[in-house]
Protein backbone atom coordinates (compact mmCIF):
# COMPACT_ATOMS: atom_id res chain seq x y z
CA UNK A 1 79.08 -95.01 -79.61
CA UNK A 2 77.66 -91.32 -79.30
CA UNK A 3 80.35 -88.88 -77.19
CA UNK A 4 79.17 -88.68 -73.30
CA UNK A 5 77.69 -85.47 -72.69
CA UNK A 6 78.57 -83.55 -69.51
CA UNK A 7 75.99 -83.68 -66.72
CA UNK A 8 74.09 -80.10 -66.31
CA UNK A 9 72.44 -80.44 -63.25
CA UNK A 10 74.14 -81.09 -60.08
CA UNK A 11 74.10 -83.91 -58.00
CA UNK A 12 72.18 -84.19 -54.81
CA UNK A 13 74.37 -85.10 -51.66
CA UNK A 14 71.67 -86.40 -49.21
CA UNK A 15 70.46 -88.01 -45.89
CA UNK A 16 67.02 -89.16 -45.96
CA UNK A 17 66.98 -90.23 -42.08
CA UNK A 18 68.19 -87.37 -39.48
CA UNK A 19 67.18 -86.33 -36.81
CA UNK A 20 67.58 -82.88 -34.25
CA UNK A 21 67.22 -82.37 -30.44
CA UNK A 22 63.14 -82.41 -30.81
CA UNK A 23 63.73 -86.47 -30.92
CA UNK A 24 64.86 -87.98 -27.67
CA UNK A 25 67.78 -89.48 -29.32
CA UNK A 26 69.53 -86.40 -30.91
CA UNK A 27 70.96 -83.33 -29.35
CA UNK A 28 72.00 -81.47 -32.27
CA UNK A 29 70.16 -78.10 -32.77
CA UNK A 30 68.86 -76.73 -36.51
CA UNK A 31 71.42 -74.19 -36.53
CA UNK A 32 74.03 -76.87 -35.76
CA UNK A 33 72.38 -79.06 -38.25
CA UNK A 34 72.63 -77.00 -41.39
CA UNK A 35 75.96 -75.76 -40.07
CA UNK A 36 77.03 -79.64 -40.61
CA UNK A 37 75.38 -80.52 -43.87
CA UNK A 38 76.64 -77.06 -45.59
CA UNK A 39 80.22 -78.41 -44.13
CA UNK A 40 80.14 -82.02 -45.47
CA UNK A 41 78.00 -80.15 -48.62
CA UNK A 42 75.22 -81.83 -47.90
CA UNK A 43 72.43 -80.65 -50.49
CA UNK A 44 69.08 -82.58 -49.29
CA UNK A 45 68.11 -83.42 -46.05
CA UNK A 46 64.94 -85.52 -44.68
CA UNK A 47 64.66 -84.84 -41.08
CA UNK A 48 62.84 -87.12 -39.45
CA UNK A 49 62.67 -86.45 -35.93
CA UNK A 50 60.69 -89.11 -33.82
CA UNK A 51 56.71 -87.89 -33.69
CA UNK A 52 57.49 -84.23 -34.45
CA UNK A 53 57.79 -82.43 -37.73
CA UNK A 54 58.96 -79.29 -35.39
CA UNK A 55 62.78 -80.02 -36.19
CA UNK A 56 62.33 -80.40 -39.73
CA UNK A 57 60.51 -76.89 -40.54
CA UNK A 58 63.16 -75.19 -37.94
CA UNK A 59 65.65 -76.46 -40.47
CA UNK A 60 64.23 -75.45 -43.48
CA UNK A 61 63.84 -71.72 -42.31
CA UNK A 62 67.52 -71.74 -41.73
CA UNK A 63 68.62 -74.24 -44.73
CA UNK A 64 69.71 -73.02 -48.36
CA UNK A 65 69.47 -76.43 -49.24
CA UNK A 66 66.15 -79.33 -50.24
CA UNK A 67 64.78 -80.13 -46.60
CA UNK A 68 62.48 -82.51 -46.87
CA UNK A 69 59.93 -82.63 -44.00
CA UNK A 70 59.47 -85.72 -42.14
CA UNK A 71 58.64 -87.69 -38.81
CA UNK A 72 59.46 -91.07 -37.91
CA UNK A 73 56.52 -92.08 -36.08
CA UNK A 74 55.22 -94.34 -33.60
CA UNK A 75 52.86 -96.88 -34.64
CA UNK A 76 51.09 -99.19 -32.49
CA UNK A 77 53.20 -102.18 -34.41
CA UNK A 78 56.32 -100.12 -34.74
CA UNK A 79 58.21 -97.44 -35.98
CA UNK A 80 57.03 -96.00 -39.91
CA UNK A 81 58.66 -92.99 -41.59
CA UNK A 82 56.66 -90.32 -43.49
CA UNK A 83 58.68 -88.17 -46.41
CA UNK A 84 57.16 -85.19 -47.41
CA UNK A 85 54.58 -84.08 -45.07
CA UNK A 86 52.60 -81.50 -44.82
CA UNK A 87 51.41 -81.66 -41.39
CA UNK A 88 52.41 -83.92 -38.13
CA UNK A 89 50.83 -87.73 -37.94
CA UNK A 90 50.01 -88.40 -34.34
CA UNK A 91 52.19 -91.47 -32.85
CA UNK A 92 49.69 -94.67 -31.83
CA UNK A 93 48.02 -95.16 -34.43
CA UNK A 94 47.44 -98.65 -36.90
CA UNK A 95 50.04 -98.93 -39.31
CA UNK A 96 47.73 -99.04 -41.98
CA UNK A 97 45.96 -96.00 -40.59
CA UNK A 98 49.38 -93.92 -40.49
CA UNK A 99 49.98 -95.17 -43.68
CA UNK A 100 46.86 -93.42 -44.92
CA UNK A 101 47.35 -90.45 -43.10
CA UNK A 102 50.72 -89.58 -44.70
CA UNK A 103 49.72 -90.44 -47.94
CA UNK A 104 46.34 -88.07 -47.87
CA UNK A 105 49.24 -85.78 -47.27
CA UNK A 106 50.97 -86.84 -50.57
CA UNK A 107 53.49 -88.07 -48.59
CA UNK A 108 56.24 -90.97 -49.10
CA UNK A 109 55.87 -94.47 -46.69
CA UNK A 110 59.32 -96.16 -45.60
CA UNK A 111 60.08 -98.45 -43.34
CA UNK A 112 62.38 -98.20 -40.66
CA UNK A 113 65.34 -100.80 -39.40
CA UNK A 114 63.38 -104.38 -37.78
CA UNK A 115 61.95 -104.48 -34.61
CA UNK A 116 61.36 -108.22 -32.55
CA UNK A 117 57.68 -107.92 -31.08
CA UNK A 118 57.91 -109.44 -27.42
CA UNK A 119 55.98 -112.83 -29.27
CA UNK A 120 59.43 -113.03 -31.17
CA UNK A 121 57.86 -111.85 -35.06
CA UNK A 122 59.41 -109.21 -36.99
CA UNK A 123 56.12 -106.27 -36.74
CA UNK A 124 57.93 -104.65 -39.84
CA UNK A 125 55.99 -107.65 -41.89
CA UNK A 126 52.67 -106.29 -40.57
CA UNK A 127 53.85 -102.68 -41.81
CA UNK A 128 55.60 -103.88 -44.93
CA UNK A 129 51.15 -105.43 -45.34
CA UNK A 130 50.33 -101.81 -44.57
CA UNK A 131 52.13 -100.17 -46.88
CA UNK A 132 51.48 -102.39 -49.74
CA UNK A 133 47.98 -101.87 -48.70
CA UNK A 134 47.66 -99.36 -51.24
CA UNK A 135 48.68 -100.19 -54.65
CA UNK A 136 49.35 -96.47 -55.91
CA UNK A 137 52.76 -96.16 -53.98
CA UNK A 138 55.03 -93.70 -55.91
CA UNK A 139 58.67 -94.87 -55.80
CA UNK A 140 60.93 -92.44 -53.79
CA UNK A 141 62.84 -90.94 -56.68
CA UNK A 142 59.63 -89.95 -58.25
CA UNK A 143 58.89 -87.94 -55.59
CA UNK A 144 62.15 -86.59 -54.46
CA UNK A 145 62.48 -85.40 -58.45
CA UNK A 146 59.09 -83.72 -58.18
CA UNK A 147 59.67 -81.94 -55.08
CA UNK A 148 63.37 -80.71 -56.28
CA UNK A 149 62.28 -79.43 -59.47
CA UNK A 150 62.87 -82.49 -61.57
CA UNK A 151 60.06 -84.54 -63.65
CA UNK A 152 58.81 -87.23 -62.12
């Protein structure tokens, strides 16, 4: 068995769901924000505030560290995060047509947690339809490597 080499590159400590005071549901400020991750060494950050990209670039003028721009947004069958985006998607849309939008942006799809429609059914099926929609979805790692200066 061949000797383990030591690791060279160092290892990303990250959240990939955050959020500042431009969602309704945080009231943490950027500067707070990166004040935080730098304490806990937190190296990578998506912040996905809720149908606003606004928090995420205010970070990443401040940040020393990966911020990845996102937005969890508003569908019209529930909630759909987009990873690497360029630009804002506007809440309302289809799934499937926010879908396409943040992939025209080269962006990554996730899901978010389940939501129960008022008819009782789980709308993250008609999302999970929507993003399998398109069969060219790069895996997450693929694109987080790529965009931290890794191969892909």
């Amino acid at each position: 068995m061949p000797p383990r080499t030591r690791r060279t590159n160092p290892l990303l400590k990250a959240d990939l769901h955050t959020h500042t005071y431009f969602s309704p549901d945080s009231l943490t400020s950027p500067e707070k924000y990166v004040q935080t991750c730098l304490e806990r060494s937190i190296n990578c950050v998506a912040v996905t505030d809720h149908n606003d990209i606004g928090g995420a670039l205010a970070v990443e003028k401040l940040a020393s560290f990966k911020v990845i721009i996102g937005e969890e947004i508003e569908t019209s069958e529930g909630e759909i995060i987009g990873l690497f985006l360029q630009e804002k998607v506007p809440a309302g849309l289809s799934a499937e047509e926010t879908v396409q939008r943040i992939k025209e942006q080269g962006g990554l799809v996730c899901k978010t947690v389940p939501v129960v429609c008022d008819s009782g059914a789980i709308s993250r099926i008609r999302i999970a339809r929507a993003c399998h929609w398109s069969r060219r979805l790069p895996t997450a790692f693929s694109i987080i490597r790529r965009d931290i200066g890794g191969q892909g």
